[in-house]
Structures are given as C-alpha cells and as structure tokens.
Protein backbone atom coordinates (compact mmCIF):
# COMPACT_ATOMS: atom_id res chain seq x y z
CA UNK A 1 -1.95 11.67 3.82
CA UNK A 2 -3.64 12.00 1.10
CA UNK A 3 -5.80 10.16 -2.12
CA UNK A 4 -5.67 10.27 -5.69
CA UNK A 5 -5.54 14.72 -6.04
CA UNK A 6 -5.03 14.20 -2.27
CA UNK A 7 -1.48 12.62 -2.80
CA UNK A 8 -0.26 15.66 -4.60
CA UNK A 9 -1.25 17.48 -1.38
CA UNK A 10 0.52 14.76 0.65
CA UNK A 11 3.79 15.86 -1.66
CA UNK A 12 3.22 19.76 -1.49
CA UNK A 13 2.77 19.20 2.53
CA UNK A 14 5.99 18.44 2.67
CA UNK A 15 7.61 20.61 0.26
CA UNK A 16 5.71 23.94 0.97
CA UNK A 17 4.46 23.31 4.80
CA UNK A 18 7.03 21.34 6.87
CA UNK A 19 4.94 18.02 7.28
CA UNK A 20 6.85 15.79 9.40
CA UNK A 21 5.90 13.17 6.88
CA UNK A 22 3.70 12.43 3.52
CA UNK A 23 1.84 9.35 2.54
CA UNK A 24 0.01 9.21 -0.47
CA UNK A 25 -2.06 6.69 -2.42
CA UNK A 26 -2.49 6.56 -6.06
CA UNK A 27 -1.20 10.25 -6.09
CA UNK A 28 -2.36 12.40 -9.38
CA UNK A 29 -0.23 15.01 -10.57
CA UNK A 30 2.77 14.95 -8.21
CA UNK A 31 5.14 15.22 -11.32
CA UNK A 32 3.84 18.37 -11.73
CA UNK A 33 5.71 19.80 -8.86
CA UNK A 34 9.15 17.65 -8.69
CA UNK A 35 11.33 20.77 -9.08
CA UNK A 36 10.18 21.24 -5.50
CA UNK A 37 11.86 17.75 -4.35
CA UNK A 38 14.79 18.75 -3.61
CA UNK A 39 13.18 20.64 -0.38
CA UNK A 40 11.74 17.19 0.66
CA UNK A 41 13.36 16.36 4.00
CA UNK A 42 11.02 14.10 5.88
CA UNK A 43 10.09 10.65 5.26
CA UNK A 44 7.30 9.51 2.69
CA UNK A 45 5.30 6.47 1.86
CA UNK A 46 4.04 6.73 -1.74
CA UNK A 47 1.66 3.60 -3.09
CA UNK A 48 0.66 3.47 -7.21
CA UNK A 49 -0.69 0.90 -8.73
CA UNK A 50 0.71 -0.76 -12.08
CA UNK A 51 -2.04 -0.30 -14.19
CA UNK A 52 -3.09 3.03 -12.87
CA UNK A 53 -4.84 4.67 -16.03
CA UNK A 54 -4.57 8.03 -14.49
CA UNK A 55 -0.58 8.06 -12.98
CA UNK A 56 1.46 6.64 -15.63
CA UNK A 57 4.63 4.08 -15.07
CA UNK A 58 6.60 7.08 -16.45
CA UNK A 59 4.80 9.81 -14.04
CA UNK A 60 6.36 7.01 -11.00
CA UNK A 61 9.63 6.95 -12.46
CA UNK A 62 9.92 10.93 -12.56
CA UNK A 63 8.69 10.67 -8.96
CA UNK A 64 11.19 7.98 -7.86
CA UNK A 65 13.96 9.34 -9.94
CA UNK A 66 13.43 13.13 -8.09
CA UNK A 67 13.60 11.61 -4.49
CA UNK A 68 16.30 9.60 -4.75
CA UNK A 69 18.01 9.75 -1.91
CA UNK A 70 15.49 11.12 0.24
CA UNK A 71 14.09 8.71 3.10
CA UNK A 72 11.03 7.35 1.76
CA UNK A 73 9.76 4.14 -0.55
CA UNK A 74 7.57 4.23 -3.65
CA UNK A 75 5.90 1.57 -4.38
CA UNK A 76 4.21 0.27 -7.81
CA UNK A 77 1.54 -2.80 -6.70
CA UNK A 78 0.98 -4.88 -9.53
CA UNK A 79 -2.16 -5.36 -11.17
CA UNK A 80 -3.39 -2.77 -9.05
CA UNK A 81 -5.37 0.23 -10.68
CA UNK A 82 -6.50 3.23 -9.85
CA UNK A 83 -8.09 3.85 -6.38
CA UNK A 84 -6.93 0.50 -5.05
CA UNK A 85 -6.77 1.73 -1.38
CA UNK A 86 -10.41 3.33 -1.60
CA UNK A 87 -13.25 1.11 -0.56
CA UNK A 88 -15.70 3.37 -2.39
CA UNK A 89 -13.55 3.31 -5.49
CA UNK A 90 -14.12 0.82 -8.46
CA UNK A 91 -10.52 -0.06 -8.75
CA UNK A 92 -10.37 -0.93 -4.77
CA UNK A 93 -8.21 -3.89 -4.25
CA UNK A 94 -8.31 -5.35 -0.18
CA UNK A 95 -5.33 -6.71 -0.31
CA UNK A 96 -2.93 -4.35 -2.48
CA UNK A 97 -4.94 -1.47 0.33
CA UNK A 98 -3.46 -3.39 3.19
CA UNK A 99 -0.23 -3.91 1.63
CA UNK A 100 0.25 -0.03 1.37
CA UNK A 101 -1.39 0.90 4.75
CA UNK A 102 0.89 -1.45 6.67
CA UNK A 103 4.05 0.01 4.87
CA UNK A 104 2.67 3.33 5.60
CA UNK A 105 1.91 2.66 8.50
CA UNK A 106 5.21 1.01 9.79
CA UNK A 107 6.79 4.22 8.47
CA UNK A 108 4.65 6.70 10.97
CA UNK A 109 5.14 4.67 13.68
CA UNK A 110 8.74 4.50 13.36
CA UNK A 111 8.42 8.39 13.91
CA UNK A 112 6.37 8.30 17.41
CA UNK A 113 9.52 6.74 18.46
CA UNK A 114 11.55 9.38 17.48
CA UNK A 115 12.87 11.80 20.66
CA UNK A 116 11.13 15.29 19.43
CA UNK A 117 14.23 17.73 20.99
C-alpha cells in the first residue's frame, strides 16, 4: 500500500517482488514503469483523484489502459485532488478517503478468504 511516491512502490511491489496485492492512493509516477504491467498478476486497488495536479487524467488512462485485463479497479474520484486520502495533506477529502479505503479494503479481504495451497 502505498501514498502519493508510495503508490509507485505499491505498483513495483507487484511487478518486481511478488506482492500478493497493491493498493495505492494518488500514485505519482506509476506510468513510468507500465512496460512492467504485463508481469502484474495479483489484484490491485488504485484511487486518483480528478483534479490531481500532480497525476494527470492522461497518466490514469496509460495506467488503466496497461492493466486491462488484469484483476484490479482504478478509480478517478471526482473533485478530488491530490492527497485526498491523507489527513495531513491539504487536498484531504473524508469522504472521497473512505470511498477508496472501503474499496480497498473489500478487495484485501476478499483475499483472507482465499485457501493459500
């Protein structure tokens, strides 16, 4: 899971290191790296915010259009900047944060249940 530079990592973990899952919020730079989606096997949650000054609608769309397919969602919240899900951050928004943590959420849980063979 990670925030802002933190969501690339959240990407990377599951490209480079196996993560059994990746959740990122308002995640910088990830388009950076998309020649590594195809080795994205594991479900994701990734949260941006529509008027995001530093992850442009374009950025998401490169994002979205390099894991389709894959099992994940990304989601743009409307009216919802930069650090949205941050309650230190400027651009925190309550309700676009709980939004995204309860779709996140719902996704991680659905993997406890999972048998691990």
């Amino acid at each position: 899971m990670g925030f802002c530079f933190g969501g690339q990592h959240a990407f990377l973990g599951l490209t480079r290191l196996g993560a059994d899952a990746g959740v990122s919020y308002h995640g910088t730079s990830i388009e950076k790296y998309l020649d590594e989606a195809p080795r994205v096997t594991k479900p994701f949650s990734f949260h941006f915010g529509s008027e995001d000054d530093l992850v442009s609608p374009e950025a998401v769309e490169a994002i979205r259009s390099a894991l389709a397919g894959k099992t994940g969602d990304i989601v743009m919240h409307d009216g919802a900047g930069h650090g949205f899900a941050r309650e230190d951050s400027a651009g925190y928004n309550a309700a676009v944060a709980h939004a995204s943590e309860e779709q996140a959420f719902t996704m991680l849980d659905e993997l406890k249940s999972v048998a691990v063979v």
